[in-house]
Protein backbone atom coordinates (compact mmCIF):
# COMPACT_ATOMS: atom_id res chain seq x y z
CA UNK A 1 13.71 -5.91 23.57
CA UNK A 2 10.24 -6.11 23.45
CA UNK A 3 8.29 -3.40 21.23
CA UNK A 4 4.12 -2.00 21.43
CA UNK A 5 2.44 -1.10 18.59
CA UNK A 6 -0.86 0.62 19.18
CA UNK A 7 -3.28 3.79 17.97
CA UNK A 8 -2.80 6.77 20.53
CA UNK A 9 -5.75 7.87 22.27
CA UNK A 10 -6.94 11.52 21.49
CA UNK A 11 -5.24 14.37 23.72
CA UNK A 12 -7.37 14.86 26.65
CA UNK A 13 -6.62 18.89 26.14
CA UNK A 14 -8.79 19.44 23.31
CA UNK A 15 -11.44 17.34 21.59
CA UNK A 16 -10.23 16.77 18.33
CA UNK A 17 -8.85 13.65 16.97
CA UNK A 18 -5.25 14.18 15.18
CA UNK A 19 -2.30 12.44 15.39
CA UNK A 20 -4.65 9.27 16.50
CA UNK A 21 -5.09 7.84 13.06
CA UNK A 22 -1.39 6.02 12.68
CA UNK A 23 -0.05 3.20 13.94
CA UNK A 24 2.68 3.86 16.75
CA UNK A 25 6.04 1.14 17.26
CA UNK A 26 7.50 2.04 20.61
CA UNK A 27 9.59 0.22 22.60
CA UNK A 28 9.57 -0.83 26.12
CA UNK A 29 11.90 0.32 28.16
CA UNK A 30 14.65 -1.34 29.29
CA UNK A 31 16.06 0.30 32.20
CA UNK A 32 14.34 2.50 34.93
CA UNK A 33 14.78 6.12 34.74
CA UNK A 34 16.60 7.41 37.53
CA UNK A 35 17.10 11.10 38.62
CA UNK A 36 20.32 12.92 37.84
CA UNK A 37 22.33 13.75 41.36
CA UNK A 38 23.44 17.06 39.87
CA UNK A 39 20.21 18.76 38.06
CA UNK A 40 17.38 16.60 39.11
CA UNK A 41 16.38 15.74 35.44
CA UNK A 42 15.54 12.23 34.86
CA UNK A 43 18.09 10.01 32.71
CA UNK A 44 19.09 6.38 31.25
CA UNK A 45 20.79 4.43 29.85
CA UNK A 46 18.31 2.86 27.48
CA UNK A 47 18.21 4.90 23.89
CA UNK A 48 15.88 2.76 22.35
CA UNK A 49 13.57 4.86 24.53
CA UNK A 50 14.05 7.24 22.00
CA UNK A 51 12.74 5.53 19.04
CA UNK A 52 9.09 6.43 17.91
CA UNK A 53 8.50 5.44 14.46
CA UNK A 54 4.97 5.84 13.06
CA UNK A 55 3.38 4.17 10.59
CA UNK A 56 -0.30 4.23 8.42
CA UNK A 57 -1.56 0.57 8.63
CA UNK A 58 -0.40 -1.92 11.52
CA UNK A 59 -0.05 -4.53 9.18
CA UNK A 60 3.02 -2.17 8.09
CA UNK A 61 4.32 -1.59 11.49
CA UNK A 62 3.93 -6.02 12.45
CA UNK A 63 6.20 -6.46 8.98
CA UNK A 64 8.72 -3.62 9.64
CA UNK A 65 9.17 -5.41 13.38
CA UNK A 66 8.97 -8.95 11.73
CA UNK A 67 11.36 -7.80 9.33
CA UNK A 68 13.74 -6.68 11.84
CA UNK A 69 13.62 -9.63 14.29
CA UNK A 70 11.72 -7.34 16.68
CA UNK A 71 9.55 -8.81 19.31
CA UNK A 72 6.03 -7.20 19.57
CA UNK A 73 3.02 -6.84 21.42
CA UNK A 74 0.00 -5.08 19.44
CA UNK A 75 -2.95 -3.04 21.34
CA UNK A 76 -5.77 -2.97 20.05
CA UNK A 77 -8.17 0.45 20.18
CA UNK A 78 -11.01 0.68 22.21
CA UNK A 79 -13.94 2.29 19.85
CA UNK A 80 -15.31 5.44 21.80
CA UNK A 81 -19.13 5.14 22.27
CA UNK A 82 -20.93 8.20 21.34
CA UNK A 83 -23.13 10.05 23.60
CA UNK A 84 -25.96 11.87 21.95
CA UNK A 85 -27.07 14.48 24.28
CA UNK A 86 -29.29 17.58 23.53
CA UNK A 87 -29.22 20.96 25.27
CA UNK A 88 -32.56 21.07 25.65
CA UNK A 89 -32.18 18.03 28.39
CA UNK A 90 -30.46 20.29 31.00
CA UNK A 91 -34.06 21.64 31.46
CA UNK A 92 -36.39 19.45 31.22
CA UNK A 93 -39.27 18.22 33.54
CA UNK A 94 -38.43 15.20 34.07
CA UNK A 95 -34.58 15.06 34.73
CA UNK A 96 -33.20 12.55 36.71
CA UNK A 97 -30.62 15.03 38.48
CA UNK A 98 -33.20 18.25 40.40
CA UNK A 99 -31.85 21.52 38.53
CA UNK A 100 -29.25 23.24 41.47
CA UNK A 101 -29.39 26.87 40.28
């Protein structure tokens, strides 16, 4: 049982940053998901799927999985580089890119 802690990257959706500033323990699963013959919805058998625990610092989410004889793997998170780009650019002389409009 093998378990990832990490910081989740921002939500694509919008541009703000929450939920990206704790520490996530998930585990790997176990078992494929397979689809049920009846419904279609996906199942298994694995319920440590389930588990999501969260946590401020990693160094608190390496003891809680040392503590508990957990096996873990920790990603670290890529910095986002910052583009500074003015709106000014679209239109001027010199662009790189001819103006299509």
């Amino acid at each position: 049982m093998l378990a990832r802690i990490y910081r989740p990257a921002k939500s694509a959706m919008q541009s703000g940053k929450a939920k990206t500033q704790d520490w996530v323990l998930e585990f790997e699963p176990a078992s494929a998901r397979a689809p049920d013959p009846l419904m279609g919805w996906t199942q298994s058998t694995d319920m440590d799927g389930q588990v999501r625990l969260s946590f401020a610092e990693k160094d608190e989410a390496v003891a809680y999985a040392a503590a508990h004889g957990i096996a873990f793997q920790v990603t670290e998170p890529k910095i986002a580089r910052k583009i500074l780009k003015a709106y000014a650019d679209n239109f001027a002389y010199g662009r790189k890119q001819p103006w299509t409009h």
